[in-house]
Protein backbone atom coordinates (compact mmCIF):
# COMPACT_ATOMS: atom_id res chain seq x y z
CA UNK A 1 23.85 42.01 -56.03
CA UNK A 2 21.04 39.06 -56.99
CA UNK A 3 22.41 36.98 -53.94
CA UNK A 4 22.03 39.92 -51.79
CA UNK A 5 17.90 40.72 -53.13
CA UNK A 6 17.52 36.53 -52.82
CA UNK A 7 18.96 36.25 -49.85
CA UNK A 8 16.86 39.79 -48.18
CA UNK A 9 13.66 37.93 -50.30
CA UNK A 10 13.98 34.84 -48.23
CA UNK A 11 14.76 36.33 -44.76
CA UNK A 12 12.47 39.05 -44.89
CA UNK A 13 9.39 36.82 -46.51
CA UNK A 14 10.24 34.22 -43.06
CA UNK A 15 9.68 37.35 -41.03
CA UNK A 16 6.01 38.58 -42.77
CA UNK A 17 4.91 35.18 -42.79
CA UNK A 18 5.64 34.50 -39.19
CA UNK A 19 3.34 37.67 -37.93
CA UNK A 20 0.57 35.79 -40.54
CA UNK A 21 0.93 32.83 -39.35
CA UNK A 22 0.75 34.26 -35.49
CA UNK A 23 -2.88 36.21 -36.77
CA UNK A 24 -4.02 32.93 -38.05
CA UNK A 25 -3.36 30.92 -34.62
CA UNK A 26 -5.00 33.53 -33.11
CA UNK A 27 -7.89 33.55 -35.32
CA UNK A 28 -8.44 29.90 -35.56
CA UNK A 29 -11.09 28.70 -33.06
CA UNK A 30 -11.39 27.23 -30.92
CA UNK A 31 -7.78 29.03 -29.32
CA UNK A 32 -6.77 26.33 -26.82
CA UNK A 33 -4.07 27.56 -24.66
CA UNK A 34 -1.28 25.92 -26.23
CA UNK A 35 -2.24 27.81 -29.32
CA UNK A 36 -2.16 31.42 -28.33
CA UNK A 37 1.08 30.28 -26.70
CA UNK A 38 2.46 29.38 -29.72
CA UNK A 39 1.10 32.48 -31.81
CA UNK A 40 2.66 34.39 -29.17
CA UNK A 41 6.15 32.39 -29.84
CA UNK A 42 5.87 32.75 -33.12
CA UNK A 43 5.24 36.79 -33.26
CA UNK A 44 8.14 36.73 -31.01
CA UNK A 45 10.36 35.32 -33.56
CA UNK A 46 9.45 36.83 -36.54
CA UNK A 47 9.86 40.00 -34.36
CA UNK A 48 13.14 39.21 -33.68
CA UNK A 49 14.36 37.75 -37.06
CA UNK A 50 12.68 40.52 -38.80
CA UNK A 51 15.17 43.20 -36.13
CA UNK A 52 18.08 40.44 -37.71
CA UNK A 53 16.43 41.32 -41.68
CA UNK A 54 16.66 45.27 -41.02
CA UNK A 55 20.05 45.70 -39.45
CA UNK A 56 21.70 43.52 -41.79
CA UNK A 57 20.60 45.50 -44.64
CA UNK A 58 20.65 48.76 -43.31
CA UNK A 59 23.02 48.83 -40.54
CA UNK A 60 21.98 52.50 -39.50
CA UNK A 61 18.60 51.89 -38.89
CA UNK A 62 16.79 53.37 -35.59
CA UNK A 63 17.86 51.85 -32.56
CA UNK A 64 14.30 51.44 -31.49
CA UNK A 65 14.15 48.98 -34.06
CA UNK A 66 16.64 47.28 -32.49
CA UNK A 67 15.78 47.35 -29.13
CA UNK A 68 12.24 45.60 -29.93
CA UNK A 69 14.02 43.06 -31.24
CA UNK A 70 15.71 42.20 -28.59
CA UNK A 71 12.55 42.72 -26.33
CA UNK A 72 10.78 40.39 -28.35
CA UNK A 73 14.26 37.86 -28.19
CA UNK A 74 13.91 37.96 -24.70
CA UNK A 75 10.33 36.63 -24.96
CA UNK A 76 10.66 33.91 -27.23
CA UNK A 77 11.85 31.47 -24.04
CA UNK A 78 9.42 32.89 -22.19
CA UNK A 79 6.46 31.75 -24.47
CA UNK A 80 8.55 28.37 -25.49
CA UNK A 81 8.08 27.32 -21.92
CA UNK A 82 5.15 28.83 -21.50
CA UNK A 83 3.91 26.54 -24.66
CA UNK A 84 4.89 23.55 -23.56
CA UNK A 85 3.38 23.99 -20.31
CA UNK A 86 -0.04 24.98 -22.01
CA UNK A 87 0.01 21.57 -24.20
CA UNK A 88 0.85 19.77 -20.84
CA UNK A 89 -2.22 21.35 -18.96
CA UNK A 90 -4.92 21.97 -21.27
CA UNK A 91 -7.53 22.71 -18.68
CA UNK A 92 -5.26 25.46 -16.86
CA UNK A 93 -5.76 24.15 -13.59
CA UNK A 94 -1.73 24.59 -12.95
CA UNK A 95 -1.23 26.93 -15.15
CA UNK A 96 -3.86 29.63 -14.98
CA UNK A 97 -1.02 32.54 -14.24
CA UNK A 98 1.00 31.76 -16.40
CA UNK A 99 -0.10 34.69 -18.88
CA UNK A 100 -0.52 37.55 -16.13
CA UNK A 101 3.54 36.32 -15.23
CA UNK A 102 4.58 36.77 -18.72
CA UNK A 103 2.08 40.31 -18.60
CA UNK A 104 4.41 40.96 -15.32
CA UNK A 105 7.43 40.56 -17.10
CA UNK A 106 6.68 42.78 -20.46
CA UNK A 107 5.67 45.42 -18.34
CA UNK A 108 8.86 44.80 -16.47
CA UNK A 109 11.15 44.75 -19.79
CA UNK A 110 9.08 48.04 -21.28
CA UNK A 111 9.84 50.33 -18.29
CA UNK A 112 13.69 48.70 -18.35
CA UNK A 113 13.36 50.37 -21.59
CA UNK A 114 12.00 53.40 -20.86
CA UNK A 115 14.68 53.73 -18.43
CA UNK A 116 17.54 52.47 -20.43
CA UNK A 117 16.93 52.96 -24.06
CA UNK A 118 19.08 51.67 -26.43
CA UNK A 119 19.97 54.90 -28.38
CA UNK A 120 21.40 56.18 -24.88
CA UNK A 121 23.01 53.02 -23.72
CA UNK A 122 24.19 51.18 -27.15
CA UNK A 123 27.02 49.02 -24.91
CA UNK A 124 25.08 47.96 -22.25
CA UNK A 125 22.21 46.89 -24.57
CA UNK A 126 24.86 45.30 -27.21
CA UNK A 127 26.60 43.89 -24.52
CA UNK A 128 25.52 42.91 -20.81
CA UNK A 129 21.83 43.29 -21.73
CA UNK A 130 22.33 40.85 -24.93
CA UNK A 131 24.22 38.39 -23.17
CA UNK A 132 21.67 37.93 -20.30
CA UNK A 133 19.34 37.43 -22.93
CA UNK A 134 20.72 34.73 -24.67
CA UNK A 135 21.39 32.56 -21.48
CA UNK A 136 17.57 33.35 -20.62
CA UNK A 137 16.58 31.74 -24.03
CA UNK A 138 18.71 28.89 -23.78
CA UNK A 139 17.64 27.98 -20.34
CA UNK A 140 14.16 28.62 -20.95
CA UNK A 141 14.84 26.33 -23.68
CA UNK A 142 15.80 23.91 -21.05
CA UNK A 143 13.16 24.04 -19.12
CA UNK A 144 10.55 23.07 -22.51
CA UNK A 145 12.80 20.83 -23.33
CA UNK A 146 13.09 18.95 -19.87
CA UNK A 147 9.30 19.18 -19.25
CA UNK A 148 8.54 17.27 -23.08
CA UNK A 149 11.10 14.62 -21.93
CA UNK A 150 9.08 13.49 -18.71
CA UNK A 151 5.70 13.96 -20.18
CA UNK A 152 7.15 11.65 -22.73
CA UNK A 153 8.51 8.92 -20.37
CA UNK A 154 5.23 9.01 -18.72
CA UNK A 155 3.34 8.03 -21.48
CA UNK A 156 1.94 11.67 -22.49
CA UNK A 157 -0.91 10.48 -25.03
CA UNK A 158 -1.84 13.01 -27.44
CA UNK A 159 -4.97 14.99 -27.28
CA UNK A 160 -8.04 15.24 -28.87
CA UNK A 161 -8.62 15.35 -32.96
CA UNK A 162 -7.12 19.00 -34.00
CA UNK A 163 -4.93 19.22 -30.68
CA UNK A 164 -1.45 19.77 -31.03
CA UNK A 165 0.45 16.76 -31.04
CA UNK A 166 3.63 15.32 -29.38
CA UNK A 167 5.39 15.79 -32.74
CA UNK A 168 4.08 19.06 -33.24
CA UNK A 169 5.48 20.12 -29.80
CA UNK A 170 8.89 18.20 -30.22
CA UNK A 171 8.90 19.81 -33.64
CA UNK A 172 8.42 23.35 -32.14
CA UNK A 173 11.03 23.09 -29.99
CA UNK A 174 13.57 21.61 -32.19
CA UNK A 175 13.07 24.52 -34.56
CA UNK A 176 13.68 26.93 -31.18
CA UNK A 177 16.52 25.38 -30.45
CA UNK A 178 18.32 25.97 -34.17
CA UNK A 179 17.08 29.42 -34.21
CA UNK A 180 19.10 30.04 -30.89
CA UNK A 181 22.16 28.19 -31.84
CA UNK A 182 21.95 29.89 -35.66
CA UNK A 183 22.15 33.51 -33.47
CA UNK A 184 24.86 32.02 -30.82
CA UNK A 185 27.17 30.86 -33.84
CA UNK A 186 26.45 33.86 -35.64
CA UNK A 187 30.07 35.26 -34.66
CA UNK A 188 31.35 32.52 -36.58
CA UNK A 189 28.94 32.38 -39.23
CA UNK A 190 26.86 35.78 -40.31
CA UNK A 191 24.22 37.43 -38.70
CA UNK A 192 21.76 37.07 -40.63
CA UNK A 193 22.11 33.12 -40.39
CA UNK A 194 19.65 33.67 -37.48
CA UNK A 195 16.55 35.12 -39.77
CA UNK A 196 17.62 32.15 -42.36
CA UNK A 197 17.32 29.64 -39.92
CA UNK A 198 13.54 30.83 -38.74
CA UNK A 199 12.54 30.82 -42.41
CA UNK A 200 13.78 27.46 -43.26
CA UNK A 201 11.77 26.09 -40.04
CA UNK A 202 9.01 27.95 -40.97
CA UNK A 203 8.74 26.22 -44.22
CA UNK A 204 9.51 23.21 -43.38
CA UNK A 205 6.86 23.04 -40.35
CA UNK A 206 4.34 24.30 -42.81
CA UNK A 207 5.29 21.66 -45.40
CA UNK A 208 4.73 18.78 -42.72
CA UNK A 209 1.84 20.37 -41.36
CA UNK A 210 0.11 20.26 -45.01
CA UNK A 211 1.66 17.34 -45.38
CA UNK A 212 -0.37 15.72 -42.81
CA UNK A 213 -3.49 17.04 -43.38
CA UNK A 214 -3.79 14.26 -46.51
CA UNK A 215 -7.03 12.08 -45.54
CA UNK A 216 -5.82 8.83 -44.13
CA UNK A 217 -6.44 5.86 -46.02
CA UNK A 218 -10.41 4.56 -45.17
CA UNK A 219 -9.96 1.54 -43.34
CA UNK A 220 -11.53 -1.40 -44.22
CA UNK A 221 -14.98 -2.40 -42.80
CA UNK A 222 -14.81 -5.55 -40.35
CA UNK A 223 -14.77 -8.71 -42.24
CA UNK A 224 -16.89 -10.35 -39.56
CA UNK A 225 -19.61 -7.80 -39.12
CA UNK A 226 -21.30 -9.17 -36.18
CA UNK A 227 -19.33 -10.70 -33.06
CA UNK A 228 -20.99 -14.19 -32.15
CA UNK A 229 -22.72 -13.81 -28.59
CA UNK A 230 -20.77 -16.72 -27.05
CA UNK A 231 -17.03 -14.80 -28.02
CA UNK A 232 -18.08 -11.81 -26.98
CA UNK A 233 -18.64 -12.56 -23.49
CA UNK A 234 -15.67 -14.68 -24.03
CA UNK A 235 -13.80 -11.32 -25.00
CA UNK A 236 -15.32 -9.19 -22.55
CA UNK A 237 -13.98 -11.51 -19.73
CA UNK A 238 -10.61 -11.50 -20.44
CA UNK A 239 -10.48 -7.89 -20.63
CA UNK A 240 -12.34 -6.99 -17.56
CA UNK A 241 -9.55 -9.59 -16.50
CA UNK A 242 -6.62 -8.02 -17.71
CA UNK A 243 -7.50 -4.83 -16.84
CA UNK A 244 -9.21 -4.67 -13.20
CA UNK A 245 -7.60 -8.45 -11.89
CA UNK A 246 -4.31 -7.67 -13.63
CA UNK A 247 -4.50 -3.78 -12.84
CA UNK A 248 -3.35 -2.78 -16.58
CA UNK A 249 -5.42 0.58 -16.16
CA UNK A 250 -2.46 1.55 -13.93
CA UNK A 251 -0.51 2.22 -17.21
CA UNK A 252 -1.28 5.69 -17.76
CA UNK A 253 0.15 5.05 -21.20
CA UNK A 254 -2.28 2.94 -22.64
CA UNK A 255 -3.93 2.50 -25.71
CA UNK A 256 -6.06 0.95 -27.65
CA UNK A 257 -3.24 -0.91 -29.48
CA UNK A 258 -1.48 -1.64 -26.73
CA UNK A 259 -4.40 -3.48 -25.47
CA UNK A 260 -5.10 -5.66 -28.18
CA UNK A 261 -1.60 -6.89 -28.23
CA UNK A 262 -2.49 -8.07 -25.09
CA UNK A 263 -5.53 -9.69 -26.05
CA UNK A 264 -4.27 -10.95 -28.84
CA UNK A 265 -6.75 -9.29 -31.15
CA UNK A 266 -7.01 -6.91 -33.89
CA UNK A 267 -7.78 -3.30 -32.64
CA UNK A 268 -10.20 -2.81 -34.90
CA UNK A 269 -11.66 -5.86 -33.50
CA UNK A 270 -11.77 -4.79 -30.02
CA UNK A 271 -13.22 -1.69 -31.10
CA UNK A 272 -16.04 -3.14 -32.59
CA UNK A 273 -16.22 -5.15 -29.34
CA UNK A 274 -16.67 -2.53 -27.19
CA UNK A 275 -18.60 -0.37 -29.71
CA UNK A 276 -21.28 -3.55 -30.45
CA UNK A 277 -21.38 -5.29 -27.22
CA UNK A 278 -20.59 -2.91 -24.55
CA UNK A 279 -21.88 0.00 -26.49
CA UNK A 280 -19.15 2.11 -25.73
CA UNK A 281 -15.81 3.16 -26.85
CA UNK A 282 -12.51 2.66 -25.64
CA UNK A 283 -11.70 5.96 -23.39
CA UNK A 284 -15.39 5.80 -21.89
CA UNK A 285 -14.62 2.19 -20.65
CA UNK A 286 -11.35 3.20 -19.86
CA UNK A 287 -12.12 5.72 -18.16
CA UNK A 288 -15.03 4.34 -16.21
CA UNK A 289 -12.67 1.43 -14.76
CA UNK A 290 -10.15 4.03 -13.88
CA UNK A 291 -13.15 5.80 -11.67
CA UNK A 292 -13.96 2.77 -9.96
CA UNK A 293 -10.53 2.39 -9.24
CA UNK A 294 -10.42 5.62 -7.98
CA UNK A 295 -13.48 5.46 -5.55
CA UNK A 296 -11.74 2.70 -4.08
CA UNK A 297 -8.85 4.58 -3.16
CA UNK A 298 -10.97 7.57 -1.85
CA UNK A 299 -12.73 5.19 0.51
CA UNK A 300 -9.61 3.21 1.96
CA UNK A 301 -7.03 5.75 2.05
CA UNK A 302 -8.39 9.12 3.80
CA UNK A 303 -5.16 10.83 3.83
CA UNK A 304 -4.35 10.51 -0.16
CA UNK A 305 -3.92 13.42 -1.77
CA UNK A 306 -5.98 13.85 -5.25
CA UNK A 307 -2.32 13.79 -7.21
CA UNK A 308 -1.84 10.27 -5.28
CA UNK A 309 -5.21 9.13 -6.16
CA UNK A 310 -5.38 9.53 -9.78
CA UNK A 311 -1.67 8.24 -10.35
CA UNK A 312 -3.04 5.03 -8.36
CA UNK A 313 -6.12 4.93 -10.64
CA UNK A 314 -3.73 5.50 -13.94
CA UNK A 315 -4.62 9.16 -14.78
CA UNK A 316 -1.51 10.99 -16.61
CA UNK A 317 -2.70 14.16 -14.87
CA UNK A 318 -4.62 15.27 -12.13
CA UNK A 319 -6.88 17.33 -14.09
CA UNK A 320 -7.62 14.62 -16.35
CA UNK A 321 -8.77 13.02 -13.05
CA UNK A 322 -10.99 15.59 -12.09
CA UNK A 323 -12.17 15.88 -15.48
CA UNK A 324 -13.11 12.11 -15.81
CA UNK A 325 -13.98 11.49 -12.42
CA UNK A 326 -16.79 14.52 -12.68
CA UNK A 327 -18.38 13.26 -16.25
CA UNK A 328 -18.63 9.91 -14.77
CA UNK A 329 -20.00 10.48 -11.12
CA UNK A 330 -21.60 14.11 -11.52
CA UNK A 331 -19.28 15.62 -8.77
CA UNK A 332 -16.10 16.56 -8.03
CA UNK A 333 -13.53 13.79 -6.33
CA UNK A 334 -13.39 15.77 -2.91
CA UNK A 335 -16.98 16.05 -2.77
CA UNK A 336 -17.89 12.61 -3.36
CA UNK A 337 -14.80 11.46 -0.52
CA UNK A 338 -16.69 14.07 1.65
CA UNK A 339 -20.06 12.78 1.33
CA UNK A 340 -18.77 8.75 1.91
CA UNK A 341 -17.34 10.47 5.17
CA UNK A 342 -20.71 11.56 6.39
CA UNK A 343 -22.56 8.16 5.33
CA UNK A 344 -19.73 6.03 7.19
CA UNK A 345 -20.34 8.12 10.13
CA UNK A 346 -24.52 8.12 10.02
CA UNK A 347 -24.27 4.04 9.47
């Protein structure tokens, strides 16, 4: 009987603290997209594991319990994907509708209830409906898992201080992905393996995530605190050289690390080269070569599309394109292509 008040302790506790943690995404600000996405996720699974909690200990409980449980199982793919997708596009410019289609599809799956409750139709809901639902998680798992693999290969860089992270977001789907297997194996293991299983990564993401919120070490101040004139411009010229002559801004992956290997320099050395004697930072320049770049394109190749245009210039995305290509120039790629069209053609 202890086991049984442990083991109900644990589950159920996974459950209450999921909805928290869901409120606190929610209430965090700024929400970026990625966030709500994953507050929704994570309501759907405490939904879901909290149905598991219920039915385990009280087998007779209402079958609307049950059927919201699976409603909410049915979701948790649904907002995976839906996630990842977020994280990819932070400035929504592919993925706008992406909330009014998962809208689309609750109102879809309430009315499917409405019409087929689960007190009337126990088999098809235990059975058919179930099924389908589980094959819809996995592949929506999938899909997340697919779209993290190429953002990865193409060099995905993470975003800005207090985004969510590539680990964060392989983390979150790793966690998905033994929550479904926990409820696919729970023939062979016990049901309520499935609410375990959401606890345990519940924990153990909150553990890392306080974890990680220990203050880096304070790096050491530069030894040499002022860069003599002469090796600056010495400096500067072999990385206006190995970036524009050698075309390393292609690599959409790049970093400041990655370019000091090159150079054969400390990075905290080439950041106090840029910071002291170009007075600017690294993604400013960065992106400020990559623009250039760009305009070049726009003017010798009229038929590009934007998407072929900033993977020439070595953007990872086309809004981050748009994005840089506005702060820099003060307009919009299209319009600036438009208005070296009419100059060519007054000249």
């Amino acid at each position: 009987m202890p086991a049984s008040y442990v083991l109900f302790f644990f589950a159920g506790l996974g459950a209450f603290n999921g909805v928290a943690l869901s409120v606190h995404l929610l209430l965090r600000q700024p929400v970026r997209p990625a966030q709500g996405w994953l507050a929704a996720l994570v309501l759907m699974l405490s939904l879901r594991t909290g149905k598991s909690v219920l039915f385990y200990f009280w087998p007779d409980i209402s079958k609307l319990v049950l059927q919201v449980g699976l409603t909410a199982c049915f979701f948790i793919g649904i907002c995976l994907v839906g996630f990842v997708r977020a994280w990819l596009d932070p400035d929504r410019r592919q993925t706008r509708h992406d909330a009014r289609v998962a809208l689309g599809l609750l109102v879809l799956a309430t009315a499917f209830g409405i019409a087929y409750p689960y007190t009337d139709n126990v088999r098809l809901w235990a059975g058919p409906v179930w099924g389908t639902i589980q094959v819809a998680w996995l592949a929506c798992l999938l899909v997340a898992a697919g779209l993290f693999l190429r953002a990865a290969r193409q060099g995905r860089a993470d975003g800005a201080p207090g985004a969510l992270t590539r680990t964060h977001v392989a983390s979150v789907i790793a966690g998905v992905a033994v929550i479904w297997l926990a409820y696919a194996t729970a023939g062979l293991t016990s049901y309520i393996v499935g609410a375990l299983s959401f606890s345990l990564v519940l924990y153990l993401s909150l553990s890392v995530a306080f974890a990680r919120r220990t203050p880096p070490p304070v790096a050491e101040p530069y030894r040499d605190r002022k860069i003599a004139q002469a090796d600056a411009e010495a400096s500067l010229r072999a990385l206006n050289a190995l970036l524009v002559d050698e075309g390393l801004y292609k690599d959409a992956g790049l970093s400041l690390a990655k370019l000091a290997r090159r150079l054969n320099m400390p990075p905290a050395r080439l950041s106090q080269l840029l910071n002291d004697n170009h007075k600017t930072a690294f993604k400013p320049y960065l992106a400020q070569i990559r623009v250039e770049a760009a305009k070049q394109v726009l003017r010798a190749q009229a038929a590009a599309s934007m998407e072929e245009v900033a993977e020439a210039a070595g953007f990872l995305s086309t809004s981050t394109f748009y994005r840089c290509f506005s702060k820099v120039e003060g307009t919009t790629p299209a319009a600036w292509r438009q208005a070296q069209v009419r100059l060519d053609g007054g000249s």
